[in-house]
C-alpha atoms as a PDB file:
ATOM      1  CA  UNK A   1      31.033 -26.077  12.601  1.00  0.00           C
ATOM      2  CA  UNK A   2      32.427 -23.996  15.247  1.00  0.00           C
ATOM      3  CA  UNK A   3      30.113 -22.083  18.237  1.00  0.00           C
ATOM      4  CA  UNK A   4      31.855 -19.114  19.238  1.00  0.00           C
ATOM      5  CA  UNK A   5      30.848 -16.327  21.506  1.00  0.00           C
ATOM      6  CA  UNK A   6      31.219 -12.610  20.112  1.00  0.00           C
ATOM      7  CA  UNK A   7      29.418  -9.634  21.852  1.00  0.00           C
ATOM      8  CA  UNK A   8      26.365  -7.439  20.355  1.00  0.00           C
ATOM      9  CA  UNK A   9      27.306  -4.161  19.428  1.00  0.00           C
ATOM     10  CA  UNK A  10      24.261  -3.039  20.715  1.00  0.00           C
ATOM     11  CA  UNK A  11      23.877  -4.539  24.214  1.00  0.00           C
ATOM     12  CA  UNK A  12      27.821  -5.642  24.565  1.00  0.00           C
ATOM     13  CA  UNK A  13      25.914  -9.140  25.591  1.00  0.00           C
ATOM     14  CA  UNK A  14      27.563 -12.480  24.253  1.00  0.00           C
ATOM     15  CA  UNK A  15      26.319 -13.386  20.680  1.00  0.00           C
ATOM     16  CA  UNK A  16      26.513 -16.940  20.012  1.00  0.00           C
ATOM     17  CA  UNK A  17      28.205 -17.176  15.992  1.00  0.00           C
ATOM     18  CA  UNK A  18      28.228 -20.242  13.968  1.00  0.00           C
ATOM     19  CA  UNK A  19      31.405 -20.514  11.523  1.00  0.00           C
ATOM     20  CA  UNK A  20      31.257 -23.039   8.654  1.00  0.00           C
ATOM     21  CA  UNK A  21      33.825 -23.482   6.010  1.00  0.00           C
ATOM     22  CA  UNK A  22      32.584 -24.624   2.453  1.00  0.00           C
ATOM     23  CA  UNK A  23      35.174 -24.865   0.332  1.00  0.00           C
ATOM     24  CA  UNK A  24      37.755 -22.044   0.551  1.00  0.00           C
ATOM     25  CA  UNK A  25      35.111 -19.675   1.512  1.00  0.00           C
ATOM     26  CA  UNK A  26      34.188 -19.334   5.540  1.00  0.00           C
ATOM     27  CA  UNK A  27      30.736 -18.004   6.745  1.00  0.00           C
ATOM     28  CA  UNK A  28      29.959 -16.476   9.799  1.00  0.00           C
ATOM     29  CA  UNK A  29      26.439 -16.282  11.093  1.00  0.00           C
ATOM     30  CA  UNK A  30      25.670 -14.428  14.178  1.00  0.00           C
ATOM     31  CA  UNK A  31      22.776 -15.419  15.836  1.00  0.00           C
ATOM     32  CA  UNK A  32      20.034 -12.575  17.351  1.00  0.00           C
ATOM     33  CA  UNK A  33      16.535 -13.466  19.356  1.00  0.00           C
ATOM     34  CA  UNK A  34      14.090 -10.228  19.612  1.00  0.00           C
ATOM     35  CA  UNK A  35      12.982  -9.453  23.015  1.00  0.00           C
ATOM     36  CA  UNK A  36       9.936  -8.337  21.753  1.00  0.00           C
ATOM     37  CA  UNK A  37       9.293 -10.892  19.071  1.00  0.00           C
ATOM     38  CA  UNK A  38       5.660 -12.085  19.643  1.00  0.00           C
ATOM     39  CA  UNK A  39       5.837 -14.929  17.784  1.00  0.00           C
ATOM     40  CA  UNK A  40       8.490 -18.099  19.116  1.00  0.00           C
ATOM     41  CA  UNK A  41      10.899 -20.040  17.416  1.00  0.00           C
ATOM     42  CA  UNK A  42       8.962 -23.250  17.005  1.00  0.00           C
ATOM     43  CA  UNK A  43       5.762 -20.835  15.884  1.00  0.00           C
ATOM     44  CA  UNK A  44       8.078 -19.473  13.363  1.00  0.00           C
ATOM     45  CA  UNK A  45       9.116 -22.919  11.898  1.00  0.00           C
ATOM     46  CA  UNK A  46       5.599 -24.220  11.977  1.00  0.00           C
ATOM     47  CA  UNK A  47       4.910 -21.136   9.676  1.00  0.00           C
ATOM     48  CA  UNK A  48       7.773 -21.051   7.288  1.00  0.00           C
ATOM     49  CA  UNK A  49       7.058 -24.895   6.663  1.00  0.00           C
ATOM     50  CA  UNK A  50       3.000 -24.296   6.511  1.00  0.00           C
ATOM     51  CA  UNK A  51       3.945 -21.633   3.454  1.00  0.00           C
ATOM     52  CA  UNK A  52       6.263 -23.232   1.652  1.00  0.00           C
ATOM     53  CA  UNK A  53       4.162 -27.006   1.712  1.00  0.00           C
ATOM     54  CA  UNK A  54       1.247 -24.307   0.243  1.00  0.00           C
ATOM     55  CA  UNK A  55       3.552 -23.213  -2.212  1.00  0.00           C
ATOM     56  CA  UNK A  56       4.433 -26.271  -3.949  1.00  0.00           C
END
């Protein structure tokens, strides 16, 4: 996996991208944090895993 800075083409602000090659396909992920997200990553995790242990 490769971390490469691109820039937002909203703020022009570095935008960290992962880039992962399965196969002969490559994906590129680019990475964006709200500044007005009310809710933080680790609350987000805690959430997604609390809903999906309810689900099964």
């Amino acid at each position: 996996m490769n971390n490469t800075a691109t820039h937002s083409t909203t703020t022009n602000t570095p935008c960290p991208t992962v880039r992962k090659q399965i196969g002969k396909t490559t994906y590129i992920v680019r990475v964006h944090f709200s500044q007005t997200a009310k809710e933080t990553m680790e609350d987000k995790i805690k959430r997604l895993l609390r809903e999906e242990v309810r689900k099964m």
